[in-house]
Each structure stands twice: as structure tokens, then as C-alpha cells.
Protein backbone atom coordinates (compact mmCIF):
# COMPACT_ATOMS: atom_id res chain seq x y z
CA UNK A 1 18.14 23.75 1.97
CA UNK A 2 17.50 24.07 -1.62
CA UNK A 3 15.80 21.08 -3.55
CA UNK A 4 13.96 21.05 -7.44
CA UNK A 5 10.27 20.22 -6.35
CA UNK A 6 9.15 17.61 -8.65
CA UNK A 7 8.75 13.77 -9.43
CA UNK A 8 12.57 13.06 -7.54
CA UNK A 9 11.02 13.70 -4.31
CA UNK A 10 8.14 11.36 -5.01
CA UNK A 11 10.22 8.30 -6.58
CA UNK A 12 12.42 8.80 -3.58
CA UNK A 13 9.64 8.31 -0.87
CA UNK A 14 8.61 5.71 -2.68
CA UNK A 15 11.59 3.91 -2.39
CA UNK A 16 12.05 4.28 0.88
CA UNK A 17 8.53 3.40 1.70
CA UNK A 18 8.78 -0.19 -0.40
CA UNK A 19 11.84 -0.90 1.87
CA UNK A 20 10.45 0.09 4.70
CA UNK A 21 7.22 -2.20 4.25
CA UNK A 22 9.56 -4.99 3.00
CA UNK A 23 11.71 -5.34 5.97
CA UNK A 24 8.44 -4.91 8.55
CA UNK A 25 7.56 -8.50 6.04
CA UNK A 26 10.70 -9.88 6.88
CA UNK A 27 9.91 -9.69 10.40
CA UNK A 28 6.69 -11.86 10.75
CA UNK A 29 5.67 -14.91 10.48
CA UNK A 30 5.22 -16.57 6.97
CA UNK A 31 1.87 -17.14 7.51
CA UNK A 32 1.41 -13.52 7.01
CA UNK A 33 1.86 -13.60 3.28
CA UNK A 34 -0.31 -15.54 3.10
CA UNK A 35 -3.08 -13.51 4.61
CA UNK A 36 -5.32 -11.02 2.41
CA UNK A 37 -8.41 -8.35 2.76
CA UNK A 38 -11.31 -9.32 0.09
CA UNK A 39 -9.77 -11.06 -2.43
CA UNK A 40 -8.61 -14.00 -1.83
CA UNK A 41 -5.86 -14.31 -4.46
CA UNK A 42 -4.64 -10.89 -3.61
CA UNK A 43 -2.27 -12.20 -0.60
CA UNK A 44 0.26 -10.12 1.23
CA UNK A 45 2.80 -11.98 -1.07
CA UNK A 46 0.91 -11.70 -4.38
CA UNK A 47 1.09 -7.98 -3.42
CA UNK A 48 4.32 -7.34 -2.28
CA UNK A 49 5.24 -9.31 -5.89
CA UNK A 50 2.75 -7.24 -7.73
CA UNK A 51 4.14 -3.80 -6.18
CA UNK A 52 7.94 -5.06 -7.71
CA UNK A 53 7.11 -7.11 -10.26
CA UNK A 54 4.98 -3.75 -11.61
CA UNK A 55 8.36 -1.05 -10.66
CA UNK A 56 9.96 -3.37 -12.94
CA UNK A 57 6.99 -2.79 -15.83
CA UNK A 58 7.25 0.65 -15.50
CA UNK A 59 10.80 0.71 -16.25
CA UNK A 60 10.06 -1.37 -19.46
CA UNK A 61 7.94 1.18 -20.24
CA UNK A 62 10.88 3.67 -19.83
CA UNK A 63 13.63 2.01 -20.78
CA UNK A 64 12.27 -0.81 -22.86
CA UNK A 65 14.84 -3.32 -20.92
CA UNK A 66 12.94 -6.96 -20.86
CA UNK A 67 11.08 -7.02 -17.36
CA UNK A 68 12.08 -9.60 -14.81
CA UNK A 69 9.99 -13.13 -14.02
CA UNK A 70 10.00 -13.84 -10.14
CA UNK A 71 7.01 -15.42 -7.88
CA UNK A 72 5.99 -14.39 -4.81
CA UNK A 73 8.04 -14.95 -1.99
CA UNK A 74 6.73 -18.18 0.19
CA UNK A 75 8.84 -17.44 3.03
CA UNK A 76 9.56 -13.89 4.99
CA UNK A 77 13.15 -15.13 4.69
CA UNK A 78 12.76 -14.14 0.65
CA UNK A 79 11.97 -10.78 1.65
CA UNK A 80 15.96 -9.70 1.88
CA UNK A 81 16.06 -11.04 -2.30
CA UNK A 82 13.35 -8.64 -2.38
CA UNK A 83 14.59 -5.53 -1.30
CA UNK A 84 17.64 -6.07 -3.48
CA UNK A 85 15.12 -6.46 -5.88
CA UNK A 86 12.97 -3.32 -5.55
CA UNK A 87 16.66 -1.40 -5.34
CA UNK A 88 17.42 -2.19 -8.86
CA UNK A 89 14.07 -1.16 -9.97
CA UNK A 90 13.19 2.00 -7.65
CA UNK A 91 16.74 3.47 -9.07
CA UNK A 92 15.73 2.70 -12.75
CA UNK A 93 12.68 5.02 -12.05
CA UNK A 94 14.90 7.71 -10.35
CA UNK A 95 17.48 7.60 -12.96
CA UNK A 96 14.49 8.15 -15.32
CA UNK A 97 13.61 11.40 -13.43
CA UNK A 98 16.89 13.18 -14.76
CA UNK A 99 15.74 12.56 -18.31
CA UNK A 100 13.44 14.94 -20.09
CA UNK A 101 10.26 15.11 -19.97
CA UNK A 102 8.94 13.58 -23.87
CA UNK A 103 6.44 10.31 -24.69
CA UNK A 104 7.72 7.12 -25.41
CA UNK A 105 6.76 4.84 -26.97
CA UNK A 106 6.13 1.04 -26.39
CA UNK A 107 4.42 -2.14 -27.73
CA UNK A 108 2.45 -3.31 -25.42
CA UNK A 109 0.10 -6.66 -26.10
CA UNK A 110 1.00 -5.82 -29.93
CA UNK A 111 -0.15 -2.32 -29.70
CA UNK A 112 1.97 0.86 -29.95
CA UNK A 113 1.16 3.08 -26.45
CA UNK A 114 2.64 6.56 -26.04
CA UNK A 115 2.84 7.57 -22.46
CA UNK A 116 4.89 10.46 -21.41
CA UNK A 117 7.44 10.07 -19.03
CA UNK A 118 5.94 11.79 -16.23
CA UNK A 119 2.93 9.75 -16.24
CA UNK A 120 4.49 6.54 -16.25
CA UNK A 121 6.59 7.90 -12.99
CA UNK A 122 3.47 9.16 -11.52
CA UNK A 123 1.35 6.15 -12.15
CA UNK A 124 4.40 4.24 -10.84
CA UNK A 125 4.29 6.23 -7.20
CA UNK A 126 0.47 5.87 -7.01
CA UNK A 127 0.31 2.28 -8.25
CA UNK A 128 2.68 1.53 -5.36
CA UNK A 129 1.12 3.44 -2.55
CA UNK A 130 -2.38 1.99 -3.36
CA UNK A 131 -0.99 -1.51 -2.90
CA UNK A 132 1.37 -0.63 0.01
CA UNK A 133 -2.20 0.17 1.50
CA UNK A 134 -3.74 -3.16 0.41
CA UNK A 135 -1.14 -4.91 2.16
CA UNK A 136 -1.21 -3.08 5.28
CA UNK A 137 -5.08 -3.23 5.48
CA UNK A 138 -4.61 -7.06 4.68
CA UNK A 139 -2.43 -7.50 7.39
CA UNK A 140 -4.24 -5.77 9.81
CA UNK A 141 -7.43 -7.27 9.06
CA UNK A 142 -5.77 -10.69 10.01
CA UNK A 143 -4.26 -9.68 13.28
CA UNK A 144 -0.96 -8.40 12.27
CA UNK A 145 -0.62 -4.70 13.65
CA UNK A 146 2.95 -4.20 13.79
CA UNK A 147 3.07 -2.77 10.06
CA UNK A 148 2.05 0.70 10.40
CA UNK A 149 0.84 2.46 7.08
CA UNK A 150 1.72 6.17 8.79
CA UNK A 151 4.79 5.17 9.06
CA UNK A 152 5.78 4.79 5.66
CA UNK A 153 4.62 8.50 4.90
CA UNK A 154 5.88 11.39 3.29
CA UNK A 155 6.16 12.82 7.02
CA UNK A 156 8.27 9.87 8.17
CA UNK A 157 10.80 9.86 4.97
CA UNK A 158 11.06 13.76 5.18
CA UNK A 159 12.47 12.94 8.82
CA UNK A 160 12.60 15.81 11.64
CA UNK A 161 15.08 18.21 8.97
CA UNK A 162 11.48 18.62 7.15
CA UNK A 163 12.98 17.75 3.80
């Protein structure tokens, strides 16, 4: 096995680890979006939007391609529009991994912000783990166990081939 050790590897996990969390959602009840740790307008579905709705940002910030309005999901049924959802904007981020490293800039909140590439991919993989964690700890505060943060590891998406 040969692979480049880098950002790929990262955006990749990731990936997989938003789907993975999205379709343990789609199994429970809808009361569990509902649910949340501390804060009580940090829900399980104000932070499964938040983890997308911020993938999407960060590939703004990339790409400079107008970011997508969508509310969290009400039901667990929403949770398949999701996953198509976090598809389109996980691959932007990989497809941004081939490119150069260089800054870019963006106007944000009528301010010009250079970030370089690599940071905006990194903060994009930590910004989603932290609140992959959030959600899990919310649920599991609440009763619902079934959504296992281990699983969702590096571990788990390297599989038994050790990746």
C-alpha cells in the first residue's frame, strides 16, 4: 500500500464519519433531534445543520460558490436529504485537497480574510469532529446510546487493511 500522507486522508474520514453519524440519526426517534447537552438551542438537529450548513462555508471560503440556505431537519426521515447533502459538500473539500497549497482570499462580513487553503481544510475536519462530539454527548446525555462516538474514528474508517 502506498498513500500521500496529508489532508486527503483527513477530509476522507471525515466524510465517512458525517455519514456514518447521519444514518445512526435516521434511525431514532425524532424526538432525538430535539434533545441537547447544555445549551438549549444547540439541539441534535441545530447541530447536525450546523456541521453541513458549516462544510458548505468552508467551501465558500474555497471556492467562493454562494453557500446553501437549509433548516434543520424536524424529522429523522430528513436525514436521507442530508446525507446527499453533506456528499456534495464533503467532495467540494476533497476536490480542494488536489489544489495547491496558496491563501485565498474572501470577503467575509465586508472584510477581505486570507486563509490558506490548508487551514480552511483543517479547521473544516476539526470544526466537524468537535460537533460530531456535541451531538453524541447530547444524545447520550438524554438516553440515546446507540450512537457510538468510537465508532466513527479514524480506527473504524481505516477498517481491518489498516489504511
Amino acid at each position: 500500500m502506498t498513500s500521500e500522507i496529508g489532508i486527503e486522508k483527513l477530509i476522507r474520514h471525515m466524510a465517512w464519519a458525517n455519514q456514518q453519524v447521519i444514518a445512526k440519526l435516521g434511525e431514532l426517534p425524532d424526538e432525538a433531534l430535539k434533545v441537547f447537552l447544555v445549551n438549549k438551542e444547540w439541539t441534535v438537529a441545530e447541530i447536525i445543520r450546523h456541521i453541513l450548513s458549516s462544510a458548505d462555508w468552508y467551501g465558500f471560503r474555497l471556492t467562493g460558490e454562494t453557500p446553501t440556505e437549509f433548516a434543520q431537519p424536524s424529522s429523522t426521515k430528513e436525514m436521507a436529504k442530508f446525507s446527499r447533502m453533506a456528499t456534495i459538500f464533503d467532495d467540494r473539500l476533497l476536490r480542494a485537497c488536489a489544489v495547491p497549497d496558496e491563501l485565498i482570499p474572501r470577503e467575509v462580513d465586508g472584510k477581505i480574510i486570507m486563509r490558506a487553503r490548508s487551514t480552511i481544510l483543517s479547521q473544516a475536519v476539526h470544526h466537524a469532529t468537535e460537533h460530531r462530539a456535541q451531538l453524541v454527548a447530547a444524545l447520550e446525555a438524554n438516553g440515546y446510546t446507540d450512537v457510538n462516538l468510537d465508532d466513527f474514528d479514524v480506527w473504524g474508517y481505516a477498517g481491518p487493511i489498516g489504511e
